[in-house]
PDB file of N, CA and C in Angstrom:
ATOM      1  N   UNK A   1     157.144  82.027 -14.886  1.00  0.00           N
ATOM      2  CA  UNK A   1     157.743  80.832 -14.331  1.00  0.00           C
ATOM      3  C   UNK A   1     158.629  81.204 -13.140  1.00  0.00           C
ATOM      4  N   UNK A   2     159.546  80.144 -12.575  1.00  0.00           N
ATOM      5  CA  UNK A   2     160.167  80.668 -11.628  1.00  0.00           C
ATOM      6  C   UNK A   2     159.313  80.695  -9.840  1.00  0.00           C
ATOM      7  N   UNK A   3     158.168  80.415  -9.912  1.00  0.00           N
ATOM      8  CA  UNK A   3     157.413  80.320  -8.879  1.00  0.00           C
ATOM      9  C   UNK A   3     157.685  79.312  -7.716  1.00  0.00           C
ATOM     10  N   UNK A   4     158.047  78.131  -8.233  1.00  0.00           N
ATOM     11  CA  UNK A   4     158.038  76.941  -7.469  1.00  0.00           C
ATOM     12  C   UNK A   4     158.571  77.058  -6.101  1.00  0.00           C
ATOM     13  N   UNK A   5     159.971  77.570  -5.411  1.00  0.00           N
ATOM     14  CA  UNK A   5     160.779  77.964  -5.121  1.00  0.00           C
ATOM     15  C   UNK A   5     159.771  78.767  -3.500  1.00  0.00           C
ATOM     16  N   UNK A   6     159.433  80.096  -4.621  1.00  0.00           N
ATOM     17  CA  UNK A   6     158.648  80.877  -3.399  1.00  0.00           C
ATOM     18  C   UNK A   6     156.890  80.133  -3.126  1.00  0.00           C
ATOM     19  N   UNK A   7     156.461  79.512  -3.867  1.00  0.00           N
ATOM     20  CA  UNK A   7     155.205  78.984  -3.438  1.00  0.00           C
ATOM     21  C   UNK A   7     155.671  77.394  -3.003  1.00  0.00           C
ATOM     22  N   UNK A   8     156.860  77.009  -2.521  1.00  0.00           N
ATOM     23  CA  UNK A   8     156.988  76.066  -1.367  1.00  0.00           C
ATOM     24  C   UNK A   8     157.078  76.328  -0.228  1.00  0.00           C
ATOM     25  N   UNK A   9     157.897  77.959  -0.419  1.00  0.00           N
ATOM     26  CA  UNK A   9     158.269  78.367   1.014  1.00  0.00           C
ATOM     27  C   UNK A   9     157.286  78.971   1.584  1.00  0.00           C
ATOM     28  N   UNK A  10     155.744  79.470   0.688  1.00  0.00           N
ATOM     29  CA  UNK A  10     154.405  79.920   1.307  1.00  0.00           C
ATOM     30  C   UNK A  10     153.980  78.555   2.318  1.00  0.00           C
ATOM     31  N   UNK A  11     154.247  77.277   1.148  1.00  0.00           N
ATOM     32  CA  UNK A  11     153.233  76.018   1.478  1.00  0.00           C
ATOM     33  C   UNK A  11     153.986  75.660   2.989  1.00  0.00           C
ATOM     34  N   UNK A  12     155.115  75.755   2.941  1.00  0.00           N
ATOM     35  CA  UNK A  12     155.897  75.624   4.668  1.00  0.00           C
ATOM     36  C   UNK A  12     155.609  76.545   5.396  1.00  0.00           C
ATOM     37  N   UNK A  13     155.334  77.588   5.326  1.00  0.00           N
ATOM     38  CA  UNK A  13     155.224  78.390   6.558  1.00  0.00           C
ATOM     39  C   UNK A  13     153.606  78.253   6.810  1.00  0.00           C
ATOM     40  N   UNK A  14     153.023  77.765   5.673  1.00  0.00           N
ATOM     41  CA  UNK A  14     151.300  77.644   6.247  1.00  0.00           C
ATOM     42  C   UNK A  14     151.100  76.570   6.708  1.00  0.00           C
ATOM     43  N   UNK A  15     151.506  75.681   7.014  1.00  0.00           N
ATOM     44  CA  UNK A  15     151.647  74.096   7.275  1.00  0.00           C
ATOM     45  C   UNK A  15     152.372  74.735   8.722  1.00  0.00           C
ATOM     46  N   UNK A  16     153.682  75.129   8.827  1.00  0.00           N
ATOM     47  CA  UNK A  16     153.567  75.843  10.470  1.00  0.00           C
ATOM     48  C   UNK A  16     153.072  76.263  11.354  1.00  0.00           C
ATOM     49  N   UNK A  17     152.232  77.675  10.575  1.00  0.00           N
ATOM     50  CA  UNK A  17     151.287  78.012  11.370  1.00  0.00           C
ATOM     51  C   UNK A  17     150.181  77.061  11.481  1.00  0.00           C
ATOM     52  N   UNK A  18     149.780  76.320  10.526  1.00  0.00           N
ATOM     53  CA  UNK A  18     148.523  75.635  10.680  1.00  0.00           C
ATOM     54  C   UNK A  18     148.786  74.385  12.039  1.00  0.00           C
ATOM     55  N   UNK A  19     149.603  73.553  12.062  1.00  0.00           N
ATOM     56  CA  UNK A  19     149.628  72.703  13.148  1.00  0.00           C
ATOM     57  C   UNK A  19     150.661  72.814  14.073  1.00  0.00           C
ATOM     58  N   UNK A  20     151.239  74.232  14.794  1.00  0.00           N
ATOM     59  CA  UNK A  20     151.723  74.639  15.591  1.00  0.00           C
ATOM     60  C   UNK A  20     151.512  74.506  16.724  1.00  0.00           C
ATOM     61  N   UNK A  21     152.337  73.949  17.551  1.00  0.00           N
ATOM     62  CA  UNK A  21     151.776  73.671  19.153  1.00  0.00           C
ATOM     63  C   UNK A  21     150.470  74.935  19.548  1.00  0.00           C
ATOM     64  N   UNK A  22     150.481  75.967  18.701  1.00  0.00           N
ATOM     65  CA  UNK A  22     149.322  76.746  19.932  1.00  0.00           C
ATOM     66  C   UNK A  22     149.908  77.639  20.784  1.00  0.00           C
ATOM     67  N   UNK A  23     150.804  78.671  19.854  1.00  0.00           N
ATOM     68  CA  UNK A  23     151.543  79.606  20.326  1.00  0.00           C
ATOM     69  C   UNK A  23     150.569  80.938  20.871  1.00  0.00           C
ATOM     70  N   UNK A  24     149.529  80.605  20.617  1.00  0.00           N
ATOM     71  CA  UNK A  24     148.314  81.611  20.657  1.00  0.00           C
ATOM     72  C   UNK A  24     147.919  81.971  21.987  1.00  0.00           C
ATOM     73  N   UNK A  25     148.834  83.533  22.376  1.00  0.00           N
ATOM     74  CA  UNK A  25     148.387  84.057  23.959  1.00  0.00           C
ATOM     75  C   UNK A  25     146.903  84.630  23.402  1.00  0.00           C
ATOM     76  N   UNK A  26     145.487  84.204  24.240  1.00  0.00           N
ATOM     77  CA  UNK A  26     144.355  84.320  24.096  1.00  0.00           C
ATOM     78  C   UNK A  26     144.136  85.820  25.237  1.00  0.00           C
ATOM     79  N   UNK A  27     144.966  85.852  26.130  1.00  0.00           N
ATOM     80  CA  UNK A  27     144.673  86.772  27.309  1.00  0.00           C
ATOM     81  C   UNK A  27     145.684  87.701  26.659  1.00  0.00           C
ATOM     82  N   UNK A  28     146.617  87.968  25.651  1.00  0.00           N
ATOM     83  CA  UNK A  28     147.203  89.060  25.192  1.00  0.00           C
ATOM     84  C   UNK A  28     146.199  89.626  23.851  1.00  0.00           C
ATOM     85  N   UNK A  29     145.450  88.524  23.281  1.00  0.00           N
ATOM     86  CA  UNK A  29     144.670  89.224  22.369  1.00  0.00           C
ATOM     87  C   UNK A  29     143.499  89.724  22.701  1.00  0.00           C
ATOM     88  N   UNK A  30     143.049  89.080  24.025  1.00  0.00           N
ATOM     89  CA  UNK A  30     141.985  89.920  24.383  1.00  0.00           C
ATOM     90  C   UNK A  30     141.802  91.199  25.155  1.00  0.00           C
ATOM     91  N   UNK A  31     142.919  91.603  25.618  1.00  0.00           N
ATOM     92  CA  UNK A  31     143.689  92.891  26.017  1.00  0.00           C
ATOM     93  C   UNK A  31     144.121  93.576  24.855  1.00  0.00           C
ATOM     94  N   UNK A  32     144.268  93.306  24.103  1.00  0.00           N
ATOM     95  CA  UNK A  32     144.769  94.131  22.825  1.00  0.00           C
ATOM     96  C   UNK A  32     143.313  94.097  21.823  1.00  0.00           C
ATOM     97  N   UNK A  33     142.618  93.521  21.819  1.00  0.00           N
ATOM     98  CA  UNK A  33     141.366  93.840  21.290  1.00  0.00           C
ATOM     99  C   UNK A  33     140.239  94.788  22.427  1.00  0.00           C
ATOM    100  N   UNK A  34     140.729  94.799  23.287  1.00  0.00           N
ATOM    101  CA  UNK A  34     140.155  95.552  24.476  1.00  0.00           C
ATOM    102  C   UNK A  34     138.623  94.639  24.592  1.00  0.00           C
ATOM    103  N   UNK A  35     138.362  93.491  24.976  1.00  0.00           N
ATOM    104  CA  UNK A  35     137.471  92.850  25.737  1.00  0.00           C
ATOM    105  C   UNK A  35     137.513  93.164  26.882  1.00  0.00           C
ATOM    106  N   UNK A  36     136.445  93.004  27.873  1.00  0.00           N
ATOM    107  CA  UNK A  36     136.051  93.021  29.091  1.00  0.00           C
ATOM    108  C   UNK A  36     136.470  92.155  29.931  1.00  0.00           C
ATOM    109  N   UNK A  37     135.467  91.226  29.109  1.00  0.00           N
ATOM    110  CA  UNK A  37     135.197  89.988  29.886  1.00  0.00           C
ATOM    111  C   UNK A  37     135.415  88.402  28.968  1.00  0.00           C
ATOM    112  N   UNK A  38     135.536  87.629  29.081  1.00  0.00           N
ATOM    113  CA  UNK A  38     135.466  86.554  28.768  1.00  0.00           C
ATOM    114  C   UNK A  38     133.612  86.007  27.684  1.00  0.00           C
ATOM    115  N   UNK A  39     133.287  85.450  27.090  1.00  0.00           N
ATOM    116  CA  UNK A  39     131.886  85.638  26.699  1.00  0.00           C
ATOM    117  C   UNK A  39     131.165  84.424  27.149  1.00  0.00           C
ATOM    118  N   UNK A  40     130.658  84.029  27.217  1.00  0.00           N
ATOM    119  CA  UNK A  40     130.384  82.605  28.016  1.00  0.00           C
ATOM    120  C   UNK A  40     129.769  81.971  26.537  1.00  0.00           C
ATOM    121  N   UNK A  41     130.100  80.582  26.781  1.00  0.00           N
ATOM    122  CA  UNK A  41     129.579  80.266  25.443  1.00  0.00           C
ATOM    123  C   UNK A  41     128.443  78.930  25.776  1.00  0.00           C
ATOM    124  N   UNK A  42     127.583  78.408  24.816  1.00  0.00           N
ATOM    125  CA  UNK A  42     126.648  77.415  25.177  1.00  0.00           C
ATOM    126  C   UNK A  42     124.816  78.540  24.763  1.00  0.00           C
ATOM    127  N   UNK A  43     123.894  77.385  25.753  1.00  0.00           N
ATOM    128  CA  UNK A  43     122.634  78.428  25.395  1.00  0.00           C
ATOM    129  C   UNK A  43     121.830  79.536  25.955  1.00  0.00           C
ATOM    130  N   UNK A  44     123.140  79.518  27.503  1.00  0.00           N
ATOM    131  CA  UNK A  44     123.345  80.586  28.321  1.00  0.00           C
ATOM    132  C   UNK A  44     123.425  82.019  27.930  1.00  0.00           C
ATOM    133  N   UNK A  45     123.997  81.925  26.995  1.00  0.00           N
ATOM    134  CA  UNK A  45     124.350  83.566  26.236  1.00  0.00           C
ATOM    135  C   UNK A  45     123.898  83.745  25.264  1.00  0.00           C
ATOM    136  N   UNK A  46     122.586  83.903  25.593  1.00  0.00           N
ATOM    137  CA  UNK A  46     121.719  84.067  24.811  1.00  0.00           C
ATOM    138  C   UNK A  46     121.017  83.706  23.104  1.00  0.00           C
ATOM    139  N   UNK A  47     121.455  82.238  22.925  1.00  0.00           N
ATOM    140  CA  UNK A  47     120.999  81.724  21.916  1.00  0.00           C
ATOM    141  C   UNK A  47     119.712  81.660  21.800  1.00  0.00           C
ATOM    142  N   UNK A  48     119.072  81.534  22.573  1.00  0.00           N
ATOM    143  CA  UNK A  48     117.658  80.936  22.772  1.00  0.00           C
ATOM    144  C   UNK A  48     116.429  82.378  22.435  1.00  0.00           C
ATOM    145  N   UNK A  49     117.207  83.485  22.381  1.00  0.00           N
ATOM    146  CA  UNK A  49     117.014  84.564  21.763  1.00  0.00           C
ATOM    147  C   UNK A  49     116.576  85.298  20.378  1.00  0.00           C
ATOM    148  N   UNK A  50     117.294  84.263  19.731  1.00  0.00           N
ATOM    149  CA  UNK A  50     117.542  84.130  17.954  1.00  0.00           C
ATOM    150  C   UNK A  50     115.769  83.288  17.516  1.00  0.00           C
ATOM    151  N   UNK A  51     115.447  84.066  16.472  1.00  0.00           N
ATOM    152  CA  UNK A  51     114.092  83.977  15.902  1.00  0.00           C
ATOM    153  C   UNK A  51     115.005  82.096  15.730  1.00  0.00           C
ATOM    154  N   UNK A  52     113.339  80.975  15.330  1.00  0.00           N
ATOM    155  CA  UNK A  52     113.839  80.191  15.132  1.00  0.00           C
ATOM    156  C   UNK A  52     113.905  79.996  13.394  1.00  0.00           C
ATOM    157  N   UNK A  53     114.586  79.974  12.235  1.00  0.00           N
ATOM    158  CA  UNK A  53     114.256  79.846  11.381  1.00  0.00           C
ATOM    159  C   UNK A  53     113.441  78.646  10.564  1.00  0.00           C
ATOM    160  N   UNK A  54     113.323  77.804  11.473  1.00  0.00           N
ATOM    161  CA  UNK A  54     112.471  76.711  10.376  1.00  0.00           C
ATOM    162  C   UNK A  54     110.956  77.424  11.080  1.00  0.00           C
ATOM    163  N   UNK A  55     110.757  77.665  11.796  1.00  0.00           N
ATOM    164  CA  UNK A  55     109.533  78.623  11.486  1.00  0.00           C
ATOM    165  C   UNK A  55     109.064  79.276  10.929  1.00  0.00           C
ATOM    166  N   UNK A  56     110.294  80.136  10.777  1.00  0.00           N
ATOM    167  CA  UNK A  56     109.718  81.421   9.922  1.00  0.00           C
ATOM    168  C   UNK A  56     109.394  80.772   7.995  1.00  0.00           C
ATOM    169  N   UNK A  57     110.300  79.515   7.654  1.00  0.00           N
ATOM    170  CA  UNK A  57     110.034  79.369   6.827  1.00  0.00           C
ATOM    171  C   UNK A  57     108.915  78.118   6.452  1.00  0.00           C
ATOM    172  N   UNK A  58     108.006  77.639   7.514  1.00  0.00           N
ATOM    173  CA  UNK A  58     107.144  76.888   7.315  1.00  0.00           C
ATOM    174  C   UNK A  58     105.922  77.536   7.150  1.00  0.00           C
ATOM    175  N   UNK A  59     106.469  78.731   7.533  1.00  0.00           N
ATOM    176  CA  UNK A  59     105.009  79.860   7.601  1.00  0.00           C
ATOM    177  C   UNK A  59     104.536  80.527   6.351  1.00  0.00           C
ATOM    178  N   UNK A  60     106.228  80.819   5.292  1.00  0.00           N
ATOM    179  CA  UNK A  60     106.009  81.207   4.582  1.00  0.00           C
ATOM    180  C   UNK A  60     105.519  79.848   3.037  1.00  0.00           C
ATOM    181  N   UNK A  61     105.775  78.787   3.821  1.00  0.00           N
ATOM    182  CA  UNK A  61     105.219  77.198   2.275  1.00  0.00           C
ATOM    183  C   UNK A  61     104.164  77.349   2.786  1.00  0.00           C
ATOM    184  N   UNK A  62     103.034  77.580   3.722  1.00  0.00           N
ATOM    185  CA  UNK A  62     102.022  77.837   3.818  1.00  0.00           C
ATOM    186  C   UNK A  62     101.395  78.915   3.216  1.00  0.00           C
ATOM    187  N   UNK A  63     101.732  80.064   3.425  1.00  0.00           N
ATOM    188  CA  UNK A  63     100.924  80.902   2.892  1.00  0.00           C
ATOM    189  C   UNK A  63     100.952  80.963   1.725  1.00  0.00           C
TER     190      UNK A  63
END
């Protein structure tokens, strides 16, 4: 027993971080993760690459 106390003060500080203005430097973590470059996102970067899976599995209710 005795919990209540410290698992409010978890439930407040996750409720902080969770809807926090967005303290999040993106150009300090990507320097500290050592990225390059930026990644481009959409079907430009190479999605269109990826096997398609409802193929692969219409092939296999057939056979």
């Amino acid at each position: 027993m005795g919990r209540g106390r410290a698992k409010a003060k978890q439930t407040k500080v996750a409720r902080k971080l969770k809807y926090s203005g967005g303290g999040t430097d993106l150009e300090r973590l990507r320097r500290e993760l050592g990225a390059a470059a930026p990644v481009p996102d959409g079907p430009e970067a190479g999605q269109e690459s990826l096997p398609d899976a409802d193929a692969d599995s219409a092939g296999e209710a057939r056979g």
